[in-house]
C-alpha atoms as a PDB file:
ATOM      1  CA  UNK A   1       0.000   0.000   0.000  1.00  0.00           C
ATOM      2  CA  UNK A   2       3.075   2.317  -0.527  1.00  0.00           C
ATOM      3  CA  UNK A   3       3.543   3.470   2.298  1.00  0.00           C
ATOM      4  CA  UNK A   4      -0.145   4.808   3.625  1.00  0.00           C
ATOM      5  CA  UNK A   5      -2.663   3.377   6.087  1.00  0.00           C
ATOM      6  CA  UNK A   6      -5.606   1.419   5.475  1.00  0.00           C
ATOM      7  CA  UNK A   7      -8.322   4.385   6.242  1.00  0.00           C
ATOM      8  CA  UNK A   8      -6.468   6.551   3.974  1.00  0.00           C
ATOM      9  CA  UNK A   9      -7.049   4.571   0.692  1.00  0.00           C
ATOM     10  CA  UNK A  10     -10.509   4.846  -0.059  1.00  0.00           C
ATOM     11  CA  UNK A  11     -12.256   8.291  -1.750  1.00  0.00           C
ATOM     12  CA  UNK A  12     -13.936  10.612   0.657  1.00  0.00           C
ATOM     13  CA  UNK A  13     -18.198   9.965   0.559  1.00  0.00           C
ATOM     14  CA  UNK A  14     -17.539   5.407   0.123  1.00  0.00           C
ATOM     15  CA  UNK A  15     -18.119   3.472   3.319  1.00  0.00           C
ATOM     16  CA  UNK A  16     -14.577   4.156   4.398  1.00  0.00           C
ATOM     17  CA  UNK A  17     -14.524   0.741   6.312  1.00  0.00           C
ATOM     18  CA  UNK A  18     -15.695  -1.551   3.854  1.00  0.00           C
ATOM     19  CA  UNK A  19     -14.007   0.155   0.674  1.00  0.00           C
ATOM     20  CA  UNK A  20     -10.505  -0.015   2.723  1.00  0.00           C
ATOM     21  CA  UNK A  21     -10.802  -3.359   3.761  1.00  0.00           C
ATOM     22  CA  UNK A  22     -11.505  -4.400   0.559  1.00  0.00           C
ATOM     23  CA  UNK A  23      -8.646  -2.555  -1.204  1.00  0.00           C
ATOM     24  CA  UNK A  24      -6.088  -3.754   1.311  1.00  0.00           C
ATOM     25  CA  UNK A  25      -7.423  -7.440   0.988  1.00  0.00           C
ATOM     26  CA  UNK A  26      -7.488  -7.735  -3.014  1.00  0.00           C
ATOM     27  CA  UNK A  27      -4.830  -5.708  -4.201  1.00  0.00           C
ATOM     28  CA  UNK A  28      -0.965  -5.412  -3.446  1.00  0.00           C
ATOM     29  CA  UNK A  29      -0.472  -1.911  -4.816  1.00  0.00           C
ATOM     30  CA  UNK A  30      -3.008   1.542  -4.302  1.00  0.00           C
ATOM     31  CA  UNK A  31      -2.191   4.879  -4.601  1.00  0.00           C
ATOM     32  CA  UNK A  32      -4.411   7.436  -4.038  1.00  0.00           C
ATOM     33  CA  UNK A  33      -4.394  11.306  -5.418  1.00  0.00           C
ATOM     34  CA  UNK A  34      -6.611  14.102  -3.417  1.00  0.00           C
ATOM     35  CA  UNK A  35      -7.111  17.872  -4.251  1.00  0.00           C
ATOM     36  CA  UNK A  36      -9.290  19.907  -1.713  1.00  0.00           C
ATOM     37  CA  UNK A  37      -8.964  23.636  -0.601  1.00  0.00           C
ATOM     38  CA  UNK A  38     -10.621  25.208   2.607  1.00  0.00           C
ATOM     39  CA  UNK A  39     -11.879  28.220   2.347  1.00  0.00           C
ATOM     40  CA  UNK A  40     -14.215  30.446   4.677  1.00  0.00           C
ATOM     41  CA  UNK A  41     -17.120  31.577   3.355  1.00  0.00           C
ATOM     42  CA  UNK A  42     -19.089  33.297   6.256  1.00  0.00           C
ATOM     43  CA  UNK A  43     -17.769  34.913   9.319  1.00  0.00           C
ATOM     44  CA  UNK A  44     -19.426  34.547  12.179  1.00  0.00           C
ATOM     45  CA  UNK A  45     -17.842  35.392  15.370  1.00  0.00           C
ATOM     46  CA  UNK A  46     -21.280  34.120  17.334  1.00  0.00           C
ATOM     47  CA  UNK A  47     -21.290  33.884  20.887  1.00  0.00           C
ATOM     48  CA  UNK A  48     -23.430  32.106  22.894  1.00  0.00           C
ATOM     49  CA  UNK A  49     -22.529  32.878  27.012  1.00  0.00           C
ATOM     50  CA  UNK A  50     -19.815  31.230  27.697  1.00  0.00           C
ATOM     51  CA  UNK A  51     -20.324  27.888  26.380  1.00  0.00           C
ATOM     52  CA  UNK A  52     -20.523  28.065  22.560  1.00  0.00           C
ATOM     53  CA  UNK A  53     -18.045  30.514  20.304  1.00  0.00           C
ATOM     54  CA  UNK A  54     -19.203  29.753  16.459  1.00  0.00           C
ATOM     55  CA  UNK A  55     -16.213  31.009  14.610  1.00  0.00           C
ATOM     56  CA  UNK A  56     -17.314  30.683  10.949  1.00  0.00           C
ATOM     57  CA  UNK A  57     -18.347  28.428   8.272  1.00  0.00           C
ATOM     58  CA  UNK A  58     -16.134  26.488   5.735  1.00  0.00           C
ATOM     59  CA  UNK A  59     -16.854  25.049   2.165  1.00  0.00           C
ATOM     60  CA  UNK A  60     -14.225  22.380   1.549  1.00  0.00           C
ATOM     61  CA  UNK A  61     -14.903  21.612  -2.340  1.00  0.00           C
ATOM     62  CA  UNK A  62     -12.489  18.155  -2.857  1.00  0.00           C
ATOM     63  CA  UNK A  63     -11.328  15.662  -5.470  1.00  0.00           C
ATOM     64  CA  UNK A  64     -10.404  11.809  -4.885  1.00  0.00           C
ATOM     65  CA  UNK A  65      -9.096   9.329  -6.937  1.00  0.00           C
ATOM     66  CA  UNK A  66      -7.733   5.745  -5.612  1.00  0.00           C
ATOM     67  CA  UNK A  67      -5.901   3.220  -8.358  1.00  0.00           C
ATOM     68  CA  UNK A  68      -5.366   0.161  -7.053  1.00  0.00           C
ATOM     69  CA  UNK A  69      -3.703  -3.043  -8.450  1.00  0.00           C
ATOM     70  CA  UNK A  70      -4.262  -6.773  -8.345  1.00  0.00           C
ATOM     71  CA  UNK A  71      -3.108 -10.016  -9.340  1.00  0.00           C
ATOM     72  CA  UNK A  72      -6.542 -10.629 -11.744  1.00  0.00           C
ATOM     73  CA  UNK A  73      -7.378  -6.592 -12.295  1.00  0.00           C
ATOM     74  CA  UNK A  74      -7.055  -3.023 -11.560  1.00  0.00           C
ATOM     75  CA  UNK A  75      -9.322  -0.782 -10.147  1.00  0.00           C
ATOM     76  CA  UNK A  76     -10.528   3.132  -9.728  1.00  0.00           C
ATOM     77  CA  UNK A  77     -12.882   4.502  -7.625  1.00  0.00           C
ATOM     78  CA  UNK A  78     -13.102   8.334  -7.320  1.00  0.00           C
ATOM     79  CA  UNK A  79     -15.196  11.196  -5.406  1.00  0.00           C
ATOM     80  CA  UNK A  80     -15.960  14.647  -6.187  1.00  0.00           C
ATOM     81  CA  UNK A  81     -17.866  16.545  -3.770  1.00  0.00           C
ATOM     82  CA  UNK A  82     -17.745  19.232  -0.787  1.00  0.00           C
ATOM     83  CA  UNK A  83     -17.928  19.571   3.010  1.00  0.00           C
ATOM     84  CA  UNK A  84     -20.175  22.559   4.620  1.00  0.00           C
ATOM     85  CA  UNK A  85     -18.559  22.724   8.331  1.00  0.00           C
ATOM     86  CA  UNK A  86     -19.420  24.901  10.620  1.00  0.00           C
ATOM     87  CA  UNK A  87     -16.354  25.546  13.161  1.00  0.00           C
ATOM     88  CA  UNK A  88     -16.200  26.238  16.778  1.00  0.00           C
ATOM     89  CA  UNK A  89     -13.876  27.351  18.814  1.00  0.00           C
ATOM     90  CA  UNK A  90     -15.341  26.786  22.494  1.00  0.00           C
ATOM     91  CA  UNK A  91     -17.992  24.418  22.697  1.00  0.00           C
ATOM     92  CA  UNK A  92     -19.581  23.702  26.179  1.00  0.00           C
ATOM     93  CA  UNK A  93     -16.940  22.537  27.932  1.00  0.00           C
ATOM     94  CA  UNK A  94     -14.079  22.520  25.391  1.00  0.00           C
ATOM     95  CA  UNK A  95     -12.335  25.249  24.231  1.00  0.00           C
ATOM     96  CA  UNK A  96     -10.209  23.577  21.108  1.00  0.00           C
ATOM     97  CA  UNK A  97     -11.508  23.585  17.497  1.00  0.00           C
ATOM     98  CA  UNK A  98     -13.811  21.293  16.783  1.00  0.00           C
ATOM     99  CA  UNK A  99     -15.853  21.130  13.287  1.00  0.00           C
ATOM    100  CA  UNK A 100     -19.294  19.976  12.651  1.00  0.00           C
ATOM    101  CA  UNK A 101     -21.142  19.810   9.487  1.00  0.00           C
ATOM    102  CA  UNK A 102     -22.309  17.812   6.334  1.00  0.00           C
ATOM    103  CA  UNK A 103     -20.337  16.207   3.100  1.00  0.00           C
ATOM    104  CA  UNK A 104     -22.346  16.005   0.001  1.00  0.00           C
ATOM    105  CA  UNK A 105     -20.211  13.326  -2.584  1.00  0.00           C
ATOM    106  CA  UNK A 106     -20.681  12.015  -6.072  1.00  0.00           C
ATOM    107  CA  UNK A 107     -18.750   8.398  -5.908  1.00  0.00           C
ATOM    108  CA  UNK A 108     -17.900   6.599  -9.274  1.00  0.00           C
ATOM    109  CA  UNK A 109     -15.631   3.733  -9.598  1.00  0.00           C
ATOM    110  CA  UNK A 110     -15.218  -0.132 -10.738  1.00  0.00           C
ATOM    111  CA  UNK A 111     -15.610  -1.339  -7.536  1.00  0.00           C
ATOM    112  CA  UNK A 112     -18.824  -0.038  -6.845  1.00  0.00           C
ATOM    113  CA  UNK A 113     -20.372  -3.060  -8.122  1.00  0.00           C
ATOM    114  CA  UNK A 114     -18.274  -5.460  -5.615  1.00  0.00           C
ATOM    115  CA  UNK A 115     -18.682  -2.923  -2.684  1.00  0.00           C
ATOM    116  CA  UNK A 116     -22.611  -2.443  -2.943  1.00  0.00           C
ATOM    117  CA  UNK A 117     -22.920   1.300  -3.785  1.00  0.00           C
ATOM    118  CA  UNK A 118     -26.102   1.532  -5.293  1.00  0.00           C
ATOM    119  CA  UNK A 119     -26.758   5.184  -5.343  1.00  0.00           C
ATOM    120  CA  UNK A 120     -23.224   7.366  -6.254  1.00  0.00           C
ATOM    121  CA  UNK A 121     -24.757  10.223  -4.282  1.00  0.00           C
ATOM    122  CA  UNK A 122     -23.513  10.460  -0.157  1.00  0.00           C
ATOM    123  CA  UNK A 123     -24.573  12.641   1.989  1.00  0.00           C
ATOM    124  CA  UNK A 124     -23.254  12.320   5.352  1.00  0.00           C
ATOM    125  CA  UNK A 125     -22.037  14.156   8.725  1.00  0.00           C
ATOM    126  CA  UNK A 126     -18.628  14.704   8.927  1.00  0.00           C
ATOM    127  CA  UNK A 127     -16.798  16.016  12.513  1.00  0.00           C
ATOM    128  CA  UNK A 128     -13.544  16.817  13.608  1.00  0.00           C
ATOM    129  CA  UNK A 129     -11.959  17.792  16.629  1.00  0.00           C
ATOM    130  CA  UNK A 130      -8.024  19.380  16.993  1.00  0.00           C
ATOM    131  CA  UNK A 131      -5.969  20.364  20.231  1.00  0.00           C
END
């Protein structure tokens, strides 16, 4: 896997876990190429009391694209989507970063088939948290 862990393989919007167990179980080779830029697009500077600092809002427009290589085939799967996250800098008891918010993804790939994506459109809730 050249060098890269297992959750790091598959696009951004696939069911990380079963896409990366997949790709590390069929194929000796991956390598994966992603573009994405953060930028904030609404300042917000909303507080709440004490407990709840809303810094801003951040579109996160990003591009995936995983190659991987077996004995019997090779593979692509890809993503394009974004990530609307609204950031916080204290949040009730915590006063690190931490990032809430939703990823919309278009998912394409030969391996959709094997991995049981039906529907190449994800939406999901993505969070972070940083010291």
């Amino acid at each position: 896997m050249w060098g890269l862990d297992a959750q790091s393989m598959a696009p951004r919007g696939y069911g990380e876990t079963s896409a990366d167990f997949y790709l590390m179980s069929r194929f000796y080779d991956a390598y994966k190429v992603s573009v994405d830029y953060a930028m904030p697009i609404l300042p917000m500077d909303f507080a709440l009391g004490q407990y709840l600092y809303l810094r801003n809002l951040e579109l996160l427009p990003f591009f995936d694209c995983t190659w991987a290589k077996g004995d019997k085939r090779n593979d692509m799967m890809y993503s394009a989507g974004t990530d609307l996250i609204f950031r916080f800098e204290k949040f009730l008891v915590s006063s690190n970063t931490q990032k809430i918010g939703l990823r919309f993804s278009y998912n394409q790939g030969t391996l959709d088939d094997v991995l049981g994506v039906i529907d190449p459109l994800y939406v999901g809730v993505v969070a972070g948290f940083s010291f």
